[in-house]
PDB file of N, CA and C in Angstrom:
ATOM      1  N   UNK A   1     -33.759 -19.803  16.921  1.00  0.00           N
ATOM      2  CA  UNK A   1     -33.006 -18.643  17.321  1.00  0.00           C
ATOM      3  C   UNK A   1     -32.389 -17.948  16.103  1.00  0.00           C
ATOM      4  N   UNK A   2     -32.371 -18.529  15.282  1.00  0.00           N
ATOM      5  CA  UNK A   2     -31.300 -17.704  13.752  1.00  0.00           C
ATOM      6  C   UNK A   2     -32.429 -17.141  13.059  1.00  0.00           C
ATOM      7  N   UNK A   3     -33.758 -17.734  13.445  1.00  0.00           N
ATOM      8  CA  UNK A   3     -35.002 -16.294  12.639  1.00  0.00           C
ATOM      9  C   UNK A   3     -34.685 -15.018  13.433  1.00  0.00           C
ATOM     10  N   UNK A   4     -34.859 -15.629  14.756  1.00  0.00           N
ATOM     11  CA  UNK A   4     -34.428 -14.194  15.116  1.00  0.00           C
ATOM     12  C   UNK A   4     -33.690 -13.295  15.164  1.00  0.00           C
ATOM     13  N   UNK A   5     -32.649 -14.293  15.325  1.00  0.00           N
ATOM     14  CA  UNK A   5     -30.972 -13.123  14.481  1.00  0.00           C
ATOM     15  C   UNK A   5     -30.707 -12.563  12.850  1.00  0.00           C
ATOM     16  N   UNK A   6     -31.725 -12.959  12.886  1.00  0.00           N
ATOM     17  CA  UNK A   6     -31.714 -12.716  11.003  1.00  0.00           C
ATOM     18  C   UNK A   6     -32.428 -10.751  10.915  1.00  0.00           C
ATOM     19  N   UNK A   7     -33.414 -11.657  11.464  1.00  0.00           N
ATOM     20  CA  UNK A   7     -34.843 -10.479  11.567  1.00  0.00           C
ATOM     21  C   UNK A   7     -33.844  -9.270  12.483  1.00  0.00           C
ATOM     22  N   UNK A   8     -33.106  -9.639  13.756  1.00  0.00           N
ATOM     23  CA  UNK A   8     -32.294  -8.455  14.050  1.00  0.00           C
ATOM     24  C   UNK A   8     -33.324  -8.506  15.514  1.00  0.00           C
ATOM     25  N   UNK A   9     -34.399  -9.287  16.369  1.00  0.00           N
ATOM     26  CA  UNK A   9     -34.571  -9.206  17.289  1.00  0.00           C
ATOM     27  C   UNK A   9     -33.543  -9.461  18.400  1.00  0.00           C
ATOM     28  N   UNK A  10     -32.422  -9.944  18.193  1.00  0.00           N
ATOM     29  CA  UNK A  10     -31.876 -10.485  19.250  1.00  0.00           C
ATOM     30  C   UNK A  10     -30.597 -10.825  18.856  1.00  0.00           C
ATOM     31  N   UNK A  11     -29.154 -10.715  19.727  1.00  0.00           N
ATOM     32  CA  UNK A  11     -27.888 -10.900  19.039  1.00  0.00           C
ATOM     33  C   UNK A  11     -27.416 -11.321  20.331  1.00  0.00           C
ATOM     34  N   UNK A  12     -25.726 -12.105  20.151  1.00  0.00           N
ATOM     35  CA  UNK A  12     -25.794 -13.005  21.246  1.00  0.00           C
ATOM     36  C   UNK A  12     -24.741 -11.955  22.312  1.00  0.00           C
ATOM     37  N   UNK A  13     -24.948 -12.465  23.847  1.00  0.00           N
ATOM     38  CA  UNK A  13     -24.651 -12.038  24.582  1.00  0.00           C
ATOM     39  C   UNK A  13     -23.428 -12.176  25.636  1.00  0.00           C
ATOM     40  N   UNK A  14     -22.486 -11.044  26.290  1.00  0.00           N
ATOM     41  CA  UNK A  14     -21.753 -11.722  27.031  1.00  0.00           C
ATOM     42  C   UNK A  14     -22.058 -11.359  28.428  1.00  0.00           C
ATOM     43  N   UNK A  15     -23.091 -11.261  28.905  1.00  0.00           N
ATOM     44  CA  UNK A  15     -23.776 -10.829  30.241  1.00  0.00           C
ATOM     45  C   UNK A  15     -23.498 -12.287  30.744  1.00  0.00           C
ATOM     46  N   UNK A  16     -22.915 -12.354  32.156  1.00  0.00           N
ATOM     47  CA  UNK A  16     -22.802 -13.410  33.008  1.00  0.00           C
ATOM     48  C   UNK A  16     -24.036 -13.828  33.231  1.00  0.00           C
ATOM     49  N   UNK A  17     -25.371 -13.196  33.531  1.00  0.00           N
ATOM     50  CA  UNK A  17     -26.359 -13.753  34.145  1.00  0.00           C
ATOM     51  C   UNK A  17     -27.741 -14.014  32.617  1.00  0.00           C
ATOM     52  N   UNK A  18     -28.621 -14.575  32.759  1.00  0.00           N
ATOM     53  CA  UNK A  18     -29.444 -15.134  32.188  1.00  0.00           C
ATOM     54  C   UNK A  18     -30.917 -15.186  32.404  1.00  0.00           C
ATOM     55  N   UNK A  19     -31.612 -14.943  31.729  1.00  0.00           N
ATOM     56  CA  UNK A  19     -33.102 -15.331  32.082  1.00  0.00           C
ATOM     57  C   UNK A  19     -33.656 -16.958  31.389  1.00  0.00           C
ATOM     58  N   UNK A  20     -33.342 -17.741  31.995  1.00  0.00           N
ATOM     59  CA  UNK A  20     -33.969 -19.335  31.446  1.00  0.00           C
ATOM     60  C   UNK A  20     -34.854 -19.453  29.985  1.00  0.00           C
ATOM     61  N   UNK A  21     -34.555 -19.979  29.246  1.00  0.00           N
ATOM     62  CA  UNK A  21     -35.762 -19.950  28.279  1.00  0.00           C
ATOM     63  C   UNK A  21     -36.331 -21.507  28.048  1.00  0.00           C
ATOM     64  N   UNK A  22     -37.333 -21.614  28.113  1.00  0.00           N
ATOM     65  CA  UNK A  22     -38.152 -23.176  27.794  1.00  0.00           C
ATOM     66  C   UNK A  22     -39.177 -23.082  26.395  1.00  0.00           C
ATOM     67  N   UNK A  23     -38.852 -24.319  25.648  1.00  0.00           N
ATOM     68  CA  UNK A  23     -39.985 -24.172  24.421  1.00  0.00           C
ATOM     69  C   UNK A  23     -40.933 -24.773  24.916  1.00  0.00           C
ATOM     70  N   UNK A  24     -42.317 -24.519  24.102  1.00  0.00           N
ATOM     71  CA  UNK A  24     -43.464 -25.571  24.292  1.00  0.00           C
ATOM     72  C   UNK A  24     -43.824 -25.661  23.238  1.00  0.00           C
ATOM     73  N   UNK A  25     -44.428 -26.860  23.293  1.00  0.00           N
ATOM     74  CA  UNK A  25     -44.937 -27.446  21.939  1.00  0.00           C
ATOM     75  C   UNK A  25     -46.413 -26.948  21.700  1.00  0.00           C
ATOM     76  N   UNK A  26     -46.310 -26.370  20.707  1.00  0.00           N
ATOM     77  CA  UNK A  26     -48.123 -25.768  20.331  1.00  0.00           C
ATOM     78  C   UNK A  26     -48.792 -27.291  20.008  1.00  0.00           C
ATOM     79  N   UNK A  27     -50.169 -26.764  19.451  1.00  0.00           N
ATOM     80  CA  UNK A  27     -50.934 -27.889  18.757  1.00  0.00           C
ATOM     81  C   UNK A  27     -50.259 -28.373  17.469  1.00  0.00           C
ATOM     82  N   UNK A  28     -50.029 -27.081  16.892  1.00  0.00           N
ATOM     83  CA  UNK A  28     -49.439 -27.806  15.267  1.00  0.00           C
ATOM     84  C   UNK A  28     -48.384 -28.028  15.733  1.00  0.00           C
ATOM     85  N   UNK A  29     -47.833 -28.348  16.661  1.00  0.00           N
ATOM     86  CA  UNK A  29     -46.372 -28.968  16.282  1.00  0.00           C
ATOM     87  C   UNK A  29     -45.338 -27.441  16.229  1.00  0.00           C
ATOM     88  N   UNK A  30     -45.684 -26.745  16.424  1.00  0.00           N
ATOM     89  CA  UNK A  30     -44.525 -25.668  16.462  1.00  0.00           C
ATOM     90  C   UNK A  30     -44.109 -25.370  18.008  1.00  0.00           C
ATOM     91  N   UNK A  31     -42.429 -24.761  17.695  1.00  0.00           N
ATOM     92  CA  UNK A  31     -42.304 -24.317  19.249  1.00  0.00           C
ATOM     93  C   UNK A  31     -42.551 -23.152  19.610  1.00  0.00           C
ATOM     94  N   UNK A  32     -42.894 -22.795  21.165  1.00  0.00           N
ATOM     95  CA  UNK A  32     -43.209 -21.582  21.414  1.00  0.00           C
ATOM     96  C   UNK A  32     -42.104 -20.960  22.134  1.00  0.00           C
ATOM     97  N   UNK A  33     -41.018 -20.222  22.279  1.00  0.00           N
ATOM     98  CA  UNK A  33     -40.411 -19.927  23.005  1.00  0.00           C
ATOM     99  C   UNK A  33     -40.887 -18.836  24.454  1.00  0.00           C
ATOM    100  N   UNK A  34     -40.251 -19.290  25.727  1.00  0.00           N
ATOM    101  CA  UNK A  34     -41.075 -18.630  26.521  1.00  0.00           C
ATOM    102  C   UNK A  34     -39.647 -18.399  27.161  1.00  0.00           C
ATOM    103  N   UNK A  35     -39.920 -17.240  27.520  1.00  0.00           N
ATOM    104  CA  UNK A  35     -38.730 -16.583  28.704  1.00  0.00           C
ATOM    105  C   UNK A  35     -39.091 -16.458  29.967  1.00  0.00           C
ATOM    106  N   UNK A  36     -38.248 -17.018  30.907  1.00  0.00           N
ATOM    107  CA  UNK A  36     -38.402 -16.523  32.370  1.00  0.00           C
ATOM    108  C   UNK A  36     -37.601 -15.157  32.972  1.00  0.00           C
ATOM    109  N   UNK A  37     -38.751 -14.881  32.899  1.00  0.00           N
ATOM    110  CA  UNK A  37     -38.061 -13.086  33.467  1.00  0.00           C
ATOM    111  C   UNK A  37     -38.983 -12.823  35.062  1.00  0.00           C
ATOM    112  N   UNK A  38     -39.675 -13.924  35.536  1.00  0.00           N
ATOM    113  CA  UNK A  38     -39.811 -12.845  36.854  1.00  0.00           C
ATOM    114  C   UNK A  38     -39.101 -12.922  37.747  1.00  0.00           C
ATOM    115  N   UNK A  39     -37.632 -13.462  37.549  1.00  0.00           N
ATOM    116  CA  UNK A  39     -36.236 -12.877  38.525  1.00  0.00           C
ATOM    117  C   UNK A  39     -36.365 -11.556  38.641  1.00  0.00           C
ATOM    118  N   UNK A  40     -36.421 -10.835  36.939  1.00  0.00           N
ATOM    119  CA  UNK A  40     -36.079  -9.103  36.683  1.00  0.00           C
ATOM    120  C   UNK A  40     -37.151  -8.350  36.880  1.00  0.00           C
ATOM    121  N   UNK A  41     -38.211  -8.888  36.769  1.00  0.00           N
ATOM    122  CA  UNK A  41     -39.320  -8.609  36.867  1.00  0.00           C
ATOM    123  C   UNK A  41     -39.837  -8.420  38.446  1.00  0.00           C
ATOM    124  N   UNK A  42     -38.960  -8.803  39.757  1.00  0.00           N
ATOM    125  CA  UNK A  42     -39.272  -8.419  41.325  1.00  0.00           C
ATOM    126  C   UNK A  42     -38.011  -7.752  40.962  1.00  0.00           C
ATOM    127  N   UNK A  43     -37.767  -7.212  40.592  1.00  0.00           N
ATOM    128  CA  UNK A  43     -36.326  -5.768  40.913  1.00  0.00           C
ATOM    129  C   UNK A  43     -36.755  -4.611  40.737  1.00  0.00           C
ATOM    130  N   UNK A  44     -37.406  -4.459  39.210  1.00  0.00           N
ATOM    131  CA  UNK A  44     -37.972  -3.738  38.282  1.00  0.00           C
ATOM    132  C   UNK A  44     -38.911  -3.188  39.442  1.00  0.00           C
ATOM    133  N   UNK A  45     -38.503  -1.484  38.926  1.00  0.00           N
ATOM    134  CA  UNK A  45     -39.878  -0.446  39.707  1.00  0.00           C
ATOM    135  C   UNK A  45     -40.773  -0.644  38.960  1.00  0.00           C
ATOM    136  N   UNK A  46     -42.253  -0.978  39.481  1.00  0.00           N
ATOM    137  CA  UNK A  46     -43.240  -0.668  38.194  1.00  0.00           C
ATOM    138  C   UNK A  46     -43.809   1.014  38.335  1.00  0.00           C
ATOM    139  N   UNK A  47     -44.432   0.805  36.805  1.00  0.00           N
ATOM    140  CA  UNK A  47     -44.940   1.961  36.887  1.00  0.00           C
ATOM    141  C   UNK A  47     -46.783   2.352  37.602  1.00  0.00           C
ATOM    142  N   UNK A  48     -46.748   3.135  37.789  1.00  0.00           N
ATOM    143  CA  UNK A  48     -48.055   3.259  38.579  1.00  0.00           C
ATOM    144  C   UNK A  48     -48.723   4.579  38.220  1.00  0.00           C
ATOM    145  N   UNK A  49     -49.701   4.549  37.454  1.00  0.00           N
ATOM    146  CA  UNK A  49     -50.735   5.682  36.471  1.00  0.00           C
ATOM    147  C   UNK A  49     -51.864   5.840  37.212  1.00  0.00           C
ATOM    148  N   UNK A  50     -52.459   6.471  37.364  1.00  0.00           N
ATOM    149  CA  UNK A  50     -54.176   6.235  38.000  1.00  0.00           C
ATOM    150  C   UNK A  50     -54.917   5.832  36.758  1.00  0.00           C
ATOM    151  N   UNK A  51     -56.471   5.457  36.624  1.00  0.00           N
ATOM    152  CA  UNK A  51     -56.842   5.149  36.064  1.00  0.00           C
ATOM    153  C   UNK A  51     -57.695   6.119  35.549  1.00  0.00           C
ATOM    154  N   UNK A  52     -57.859   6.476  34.205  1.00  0.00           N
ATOM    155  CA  UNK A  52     -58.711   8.002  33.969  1.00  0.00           C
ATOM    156  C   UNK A  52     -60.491   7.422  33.954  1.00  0.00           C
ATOM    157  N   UNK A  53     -60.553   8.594  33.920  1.00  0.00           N
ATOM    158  CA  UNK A  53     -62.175   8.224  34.454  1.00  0.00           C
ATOM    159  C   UNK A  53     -62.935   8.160  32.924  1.00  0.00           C
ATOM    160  N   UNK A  54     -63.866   7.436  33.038  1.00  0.00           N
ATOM    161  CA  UNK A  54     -64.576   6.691  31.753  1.00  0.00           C
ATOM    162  C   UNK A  54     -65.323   7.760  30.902  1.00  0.00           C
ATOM    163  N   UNK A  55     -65.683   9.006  31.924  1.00  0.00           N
ATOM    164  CA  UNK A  55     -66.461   9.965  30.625  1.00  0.00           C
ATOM    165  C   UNK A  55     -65.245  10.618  30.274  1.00  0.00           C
ATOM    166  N   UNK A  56     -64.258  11.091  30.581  1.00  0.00           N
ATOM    167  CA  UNK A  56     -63.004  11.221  29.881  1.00  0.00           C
ATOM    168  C   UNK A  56     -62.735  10.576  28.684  1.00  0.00           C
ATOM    169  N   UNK A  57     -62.641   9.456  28.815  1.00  0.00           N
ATOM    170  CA  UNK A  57     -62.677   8.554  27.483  1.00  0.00           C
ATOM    171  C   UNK A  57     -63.372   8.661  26.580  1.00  0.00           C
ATOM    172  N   UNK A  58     -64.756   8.962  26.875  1.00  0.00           N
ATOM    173  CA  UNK A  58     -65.613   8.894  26.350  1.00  0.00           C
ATOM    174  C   UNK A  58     -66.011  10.433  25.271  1.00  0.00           C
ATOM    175  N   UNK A  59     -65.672  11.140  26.267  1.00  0.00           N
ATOM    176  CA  UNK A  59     -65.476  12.516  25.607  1.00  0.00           C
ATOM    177  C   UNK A  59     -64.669  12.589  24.635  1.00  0.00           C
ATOM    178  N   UNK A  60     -63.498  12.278  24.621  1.00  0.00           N
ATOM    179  CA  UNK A  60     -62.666  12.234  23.369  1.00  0.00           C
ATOM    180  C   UNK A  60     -63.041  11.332  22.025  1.00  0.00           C
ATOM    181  N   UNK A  61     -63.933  10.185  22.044  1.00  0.00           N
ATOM    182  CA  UNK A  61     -64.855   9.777  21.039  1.00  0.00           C
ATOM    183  C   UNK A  61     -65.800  10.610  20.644  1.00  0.00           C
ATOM    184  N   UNK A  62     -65.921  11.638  20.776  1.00  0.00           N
ATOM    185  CA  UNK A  62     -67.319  12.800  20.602  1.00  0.00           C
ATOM    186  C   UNK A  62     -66.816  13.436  19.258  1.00  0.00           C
ATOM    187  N   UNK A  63     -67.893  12.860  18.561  1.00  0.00           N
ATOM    188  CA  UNK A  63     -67.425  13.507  16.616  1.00  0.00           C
ATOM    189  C   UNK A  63     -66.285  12.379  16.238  1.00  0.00           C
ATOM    190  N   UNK A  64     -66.099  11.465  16.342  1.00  0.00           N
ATOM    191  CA  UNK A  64     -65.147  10.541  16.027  1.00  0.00           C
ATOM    192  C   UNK A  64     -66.150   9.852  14.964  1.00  0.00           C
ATOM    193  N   UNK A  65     -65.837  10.049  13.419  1.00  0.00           N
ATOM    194  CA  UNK A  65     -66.524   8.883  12.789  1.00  0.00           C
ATOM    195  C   UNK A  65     -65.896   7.840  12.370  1.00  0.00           C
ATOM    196  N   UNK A  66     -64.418   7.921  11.871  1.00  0.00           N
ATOM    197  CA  UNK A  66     -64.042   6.504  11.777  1.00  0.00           C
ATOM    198  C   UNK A  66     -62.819   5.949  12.850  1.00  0.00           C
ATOM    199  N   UNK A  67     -63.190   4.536  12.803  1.00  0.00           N
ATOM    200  CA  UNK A  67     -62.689   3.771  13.763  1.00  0.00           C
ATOM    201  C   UNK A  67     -61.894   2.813  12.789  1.00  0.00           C
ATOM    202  N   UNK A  68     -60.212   2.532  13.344  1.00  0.00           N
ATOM    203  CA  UNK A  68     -59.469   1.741  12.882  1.00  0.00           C
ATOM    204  C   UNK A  68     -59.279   0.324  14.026  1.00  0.00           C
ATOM    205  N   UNK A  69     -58.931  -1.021  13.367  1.00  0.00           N
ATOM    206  CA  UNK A  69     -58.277  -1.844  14.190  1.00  0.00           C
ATOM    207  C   UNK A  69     -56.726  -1.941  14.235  1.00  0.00           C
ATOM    208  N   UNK A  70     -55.780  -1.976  15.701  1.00  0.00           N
ATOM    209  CA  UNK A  70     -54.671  -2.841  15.206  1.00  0.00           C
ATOM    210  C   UNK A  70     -54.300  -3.545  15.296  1.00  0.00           C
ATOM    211  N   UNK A  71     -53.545  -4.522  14.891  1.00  0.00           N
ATOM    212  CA  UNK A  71     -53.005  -5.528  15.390  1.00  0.00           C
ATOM    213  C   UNK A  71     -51.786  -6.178  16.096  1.00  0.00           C
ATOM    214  N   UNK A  72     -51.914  -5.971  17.290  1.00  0.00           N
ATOM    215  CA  UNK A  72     -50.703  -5.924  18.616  1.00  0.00           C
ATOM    216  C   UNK A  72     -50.174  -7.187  18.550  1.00  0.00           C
ATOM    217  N   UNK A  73     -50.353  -8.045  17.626  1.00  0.00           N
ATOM    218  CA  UNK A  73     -49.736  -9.620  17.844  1.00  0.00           C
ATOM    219  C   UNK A  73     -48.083  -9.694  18.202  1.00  0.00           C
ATOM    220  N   UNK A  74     -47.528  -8.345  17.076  1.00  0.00           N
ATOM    221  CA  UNK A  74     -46.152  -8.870  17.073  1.00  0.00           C
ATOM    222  C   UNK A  74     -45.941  -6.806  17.613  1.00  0.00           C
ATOM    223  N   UNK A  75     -46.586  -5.976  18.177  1.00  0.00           N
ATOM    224  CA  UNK A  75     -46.310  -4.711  18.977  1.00  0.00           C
ATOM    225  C   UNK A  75     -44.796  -4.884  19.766  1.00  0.00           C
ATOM    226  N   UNK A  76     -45.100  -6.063  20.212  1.00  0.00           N
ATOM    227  CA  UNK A  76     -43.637  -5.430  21.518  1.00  0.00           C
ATOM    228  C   UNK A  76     -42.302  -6.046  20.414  1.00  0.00           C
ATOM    229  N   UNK A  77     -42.467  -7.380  19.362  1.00  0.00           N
ATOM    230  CA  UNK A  77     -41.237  -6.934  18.307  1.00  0.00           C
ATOM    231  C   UNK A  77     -40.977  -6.190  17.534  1.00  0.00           C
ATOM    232  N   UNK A  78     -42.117  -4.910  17.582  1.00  0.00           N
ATOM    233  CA  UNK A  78     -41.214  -3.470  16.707  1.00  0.00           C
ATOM    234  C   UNK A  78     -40.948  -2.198  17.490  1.00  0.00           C
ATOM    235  N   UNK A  79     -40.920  -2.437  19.076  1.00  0.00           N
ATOM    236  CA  UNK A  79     -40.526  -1.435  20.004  1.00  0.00           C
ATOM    237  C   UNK A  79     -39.139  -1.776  20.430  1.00  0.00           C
ATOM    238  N   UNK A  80     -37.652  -1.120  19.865  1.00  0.00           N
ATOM    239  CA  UNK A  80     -36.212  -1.306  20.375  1.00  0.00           C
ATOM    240  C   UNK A  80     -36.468  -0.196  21.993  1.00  0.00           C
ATOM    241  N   UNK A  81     -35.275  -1.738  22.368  1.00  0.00           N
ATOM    242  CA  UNK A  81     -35.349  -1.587  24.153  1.00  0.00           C
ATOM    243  C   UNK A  81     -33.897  -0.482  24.192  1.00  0.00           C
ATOM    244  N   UNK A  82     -33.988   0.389  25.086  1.00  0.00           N
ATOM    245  CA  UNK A  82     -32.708   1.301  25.097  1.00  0.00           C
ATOM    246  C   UNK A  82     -31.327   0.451  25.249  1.00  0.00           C
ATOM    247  N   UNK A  83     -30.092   1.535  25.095  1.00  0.00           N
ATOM    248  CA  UNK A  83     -29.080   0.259  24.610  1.00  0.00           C
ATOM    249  C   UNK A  83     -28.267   0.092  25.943  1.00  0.00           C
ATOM    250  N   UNK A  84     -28.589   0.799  26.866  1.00  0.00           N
ATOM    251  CA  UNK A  84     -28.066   0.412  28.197  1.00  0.00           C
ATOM    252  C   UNK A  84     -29.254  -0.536  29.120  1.00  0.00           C
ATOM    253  N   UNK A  85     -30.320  -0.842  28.449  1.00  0.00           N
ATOM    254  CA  UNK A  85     -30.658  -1.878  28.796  1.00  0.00           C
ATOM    255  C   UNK A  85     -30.752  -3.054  28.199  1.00  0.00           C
ATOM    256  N   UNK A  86     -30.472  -3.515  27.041  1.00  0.00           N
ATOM    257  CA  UNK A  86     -29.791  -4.841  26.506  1.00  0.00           C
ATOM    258  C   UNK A  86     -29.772  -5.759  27.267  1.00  0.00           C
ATOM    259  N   UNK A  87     -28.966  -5.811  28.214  1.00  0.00           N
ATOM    260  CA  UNK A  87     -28.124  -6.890  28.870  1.00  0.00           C
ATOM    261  C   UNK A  87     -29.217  -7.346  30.009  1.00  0.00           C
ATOM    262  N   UNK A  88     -30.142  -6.673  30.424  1.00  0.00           N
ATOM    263  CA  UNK A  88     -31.016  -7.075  31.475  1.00  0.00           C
ATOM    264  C   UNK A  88     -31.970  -8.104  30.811  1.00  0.00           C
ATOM    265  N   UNK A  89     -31.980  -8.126  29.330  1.00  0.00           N
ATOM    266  CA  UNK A  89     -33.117  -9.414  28.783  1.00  0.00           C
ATOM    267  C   UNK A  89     -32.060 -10.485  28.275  1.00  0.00           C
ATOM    268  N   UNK A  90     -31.336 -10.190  28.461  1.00  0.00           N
ATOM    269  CA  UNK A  90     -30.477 -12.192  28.467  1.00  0.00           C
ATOM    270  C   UNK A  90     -31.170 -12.884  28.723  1.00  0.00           C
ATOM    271  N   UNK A  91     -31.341 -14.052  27.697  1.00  0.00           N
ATOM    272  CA  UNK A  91     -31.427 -15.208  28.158  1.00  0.00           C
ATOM    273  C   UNK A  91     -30.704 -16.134  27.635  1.00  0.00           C
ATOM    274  N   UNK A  92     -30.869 -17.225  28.434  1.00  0.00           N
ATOM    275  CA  UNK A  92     -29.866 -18.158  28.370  1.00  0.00           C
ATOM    276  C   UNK A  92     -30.286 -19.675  27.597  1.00  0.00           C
ATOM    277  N   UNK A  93     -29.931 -20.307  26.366  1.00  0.00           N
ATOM    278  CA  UNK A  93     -30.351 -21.659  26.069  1.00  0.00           C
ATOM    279  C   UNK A  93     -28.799 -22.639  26.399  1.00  0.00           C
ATOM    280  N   UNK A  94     -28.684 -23.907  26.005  1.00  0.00           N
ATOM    281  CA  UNK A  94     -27.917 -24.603  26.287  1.00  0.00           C
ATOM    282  C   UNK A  94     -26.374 -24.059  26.638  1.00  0.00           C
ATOM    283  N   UNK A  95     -26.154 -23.431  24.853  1.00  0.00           N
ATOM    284  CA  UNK A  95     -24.651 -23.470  24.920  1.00  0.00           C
ATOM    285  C   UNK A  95     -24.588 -21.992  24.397  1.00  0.00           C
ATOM    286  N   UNK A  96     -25.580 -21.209  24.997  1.00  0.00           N
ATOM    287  CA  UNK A  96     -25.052 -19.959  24.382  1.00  0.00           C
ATOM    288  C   UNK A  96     -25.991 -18.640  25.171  1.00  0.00           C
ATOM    289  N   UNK A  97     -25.757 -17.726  25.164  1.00  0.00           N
ATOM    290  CA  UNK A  97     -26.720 -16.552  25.722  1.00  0.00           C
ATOM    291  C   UNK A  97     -26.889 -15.703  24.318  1.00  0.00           C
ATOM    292  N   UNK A  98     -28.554 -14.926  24.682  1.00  0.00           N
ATOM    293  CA  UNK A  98     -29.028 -13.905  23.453  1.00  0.00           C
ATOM    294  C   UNK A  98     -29.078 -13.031  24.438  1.00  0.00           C
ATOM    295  N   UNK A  99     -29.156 -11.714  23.785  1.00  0.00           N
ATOM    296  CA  UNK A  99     -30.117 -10.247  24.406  1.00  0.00           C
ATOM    297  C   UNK A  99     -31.088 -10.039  23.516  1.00  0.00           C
ATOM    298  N   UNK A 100     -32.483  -9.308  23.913  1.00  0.00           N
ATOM    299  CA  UNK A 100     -33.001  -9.206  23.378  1.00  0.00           C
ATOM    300  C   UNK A 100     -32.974  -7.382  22.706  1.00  0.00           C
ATOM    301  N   UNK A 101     -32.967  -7.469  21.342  1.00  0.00           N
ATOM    302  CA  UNK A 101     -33.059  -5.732  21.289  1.00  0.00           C
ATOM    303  C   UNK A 101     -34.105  -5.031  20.791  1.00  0.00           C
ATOM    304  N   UNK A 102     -35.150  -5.836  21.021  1.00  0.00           N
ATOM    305  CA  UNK A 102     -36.880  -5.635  20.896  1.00  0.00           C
ATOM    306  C   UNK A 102     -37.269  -5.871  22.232  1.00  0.00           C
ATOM    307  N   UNK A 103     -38.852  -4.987  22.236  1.00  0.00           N
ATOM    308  CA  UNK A 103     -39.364  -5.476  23.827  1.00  0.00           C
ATOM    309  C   UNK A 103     -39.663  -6.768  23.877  1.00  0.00           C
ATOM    310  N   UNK A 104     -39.332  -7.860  24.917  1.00  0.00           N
ATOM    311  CA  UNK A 104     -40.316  -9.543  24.712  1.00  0.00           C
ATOM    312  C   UNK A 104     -41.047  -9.176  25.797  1.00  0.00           C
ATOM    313  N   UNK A 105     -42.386  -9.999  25.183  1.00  0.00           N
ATOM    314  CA  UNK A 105     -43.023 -10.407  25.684  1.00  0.00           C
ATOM    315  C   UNK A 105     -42.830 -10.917  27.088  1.00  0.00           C
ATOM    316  N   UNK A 106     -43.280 -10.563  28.577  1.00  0.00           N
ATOM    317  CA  UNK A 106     -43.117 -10.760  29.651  1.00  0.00           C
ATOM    318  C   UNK A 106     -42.778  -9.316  30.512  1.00  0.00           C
ATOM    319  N   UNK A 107     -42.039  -9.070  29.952  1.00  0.00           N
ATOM    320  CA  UNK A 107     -41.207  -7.929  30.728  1.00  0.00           C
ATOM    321  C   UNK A 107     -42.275  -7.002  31.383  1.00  0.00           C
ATOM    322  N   UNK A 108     -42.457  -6.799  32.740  1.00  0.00           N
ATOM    323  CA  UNK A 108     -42.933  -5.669  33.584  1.00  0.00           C
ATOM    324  C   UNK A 108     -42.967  -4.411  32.854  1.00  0.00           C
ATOM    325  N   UNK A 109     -43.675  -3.407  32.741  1.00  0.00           N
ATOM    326  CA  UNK A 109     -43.927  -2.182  32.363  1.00  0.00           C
ATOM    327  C   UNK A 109     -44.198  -2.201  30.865  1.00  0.00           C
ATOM    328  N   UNK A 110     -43.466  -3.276  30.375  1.00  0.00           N
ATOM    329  CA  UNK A 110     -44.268  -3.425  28.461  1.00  0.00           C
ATOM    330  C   UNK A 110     -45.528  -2.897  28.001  1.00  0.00           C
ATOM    331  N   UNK A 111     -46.253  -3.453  28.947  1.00  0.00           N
ATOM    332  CA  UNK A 111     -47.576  -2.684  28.374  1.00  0.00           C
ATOM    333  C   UNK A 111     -47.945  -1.445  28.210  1.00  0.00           C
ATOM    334  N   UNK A 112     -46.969  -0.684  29.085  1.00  0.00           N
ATOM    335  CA  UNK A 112     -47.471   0.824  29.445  1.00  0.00           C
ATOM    336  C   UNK A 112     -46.558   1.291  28.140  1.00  0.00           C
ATOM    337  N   UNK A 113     -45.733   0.452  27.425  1.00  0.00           N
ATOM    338  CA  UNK A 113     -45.159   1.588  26.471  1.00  0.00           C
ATOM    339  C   UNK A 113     -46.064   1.793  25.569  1.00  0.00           C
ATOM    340  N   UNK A 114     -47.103   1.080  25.093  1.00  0.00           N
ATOM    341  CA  UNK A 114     -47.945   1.291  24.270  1.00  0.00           C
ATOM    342  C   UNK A 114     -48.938   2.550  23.951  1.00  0.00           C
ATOM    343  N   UNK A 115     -48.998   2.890  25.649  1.00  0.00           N
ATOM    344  CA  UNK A 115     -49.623   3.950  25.832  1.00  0.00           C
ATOM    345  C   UNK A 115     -48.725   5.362  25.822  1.00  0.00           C
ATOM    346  N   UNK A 116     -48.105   5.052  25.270  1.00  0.00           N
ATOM    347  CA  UNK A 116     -47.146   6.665  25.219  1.00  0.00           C
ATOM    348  C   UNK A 116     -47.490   7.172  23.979  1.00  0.00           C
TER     349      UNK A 116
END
């Protein structure tokens, strides 16, 4: 938890309520931290887009010669969550509560920010 307070993802919290957090143990021996958020996650409106149609897509590749990759590994830790929502990503470990002030991983509608 102090990488992450260092780095500035996350600072601690005085929200009464909590989202659980559990580590797991990877292969090498590292922990994974995992948050339980689908308490907030059945409250949460989702969002709902139609799906665009494929020669659409396709059209906009027309004269496209170069193609980049990126790499989304760590995407939702460089998107800050608005500051009146803070307090809804609490979570909770033993003897203390965090907020998160990056998107984590889990959260309902995350994905769609990508697409903005």
């Amino acid at each position: 938890m102090d990488k992450l307070i260092d780095v500035g993802f996350i600072h601690p919290s005085k929200a009464l309520y909590g989202a659980l957090v559990l580590f797991h143990k990877k292969v090498n021996d590292n922990l994974h931290m995992c948050v339980d958020y689908r308490a907030l996650n059945k409250v949460i409106i989702k969002n709902k887009y139609s799906m665009p149609l494929m020669q659409n897509l396709m059209d906009k590749l027309y004269g496209v010669f170069v193609f980049t990759k990126l790499d989304l590994r760590f995407g939702y830790l460089q998107m800050r969550i608005d500051n009146r929502d803070e307090h809804k990503t609490t979570c909770v470990i033993r003897y203390s509560a965090y907020e998160f002030l990056v998107i984590s991983f889990g959260l309902t509608n995350a994905l769609q920010s990508f697409a903005i």
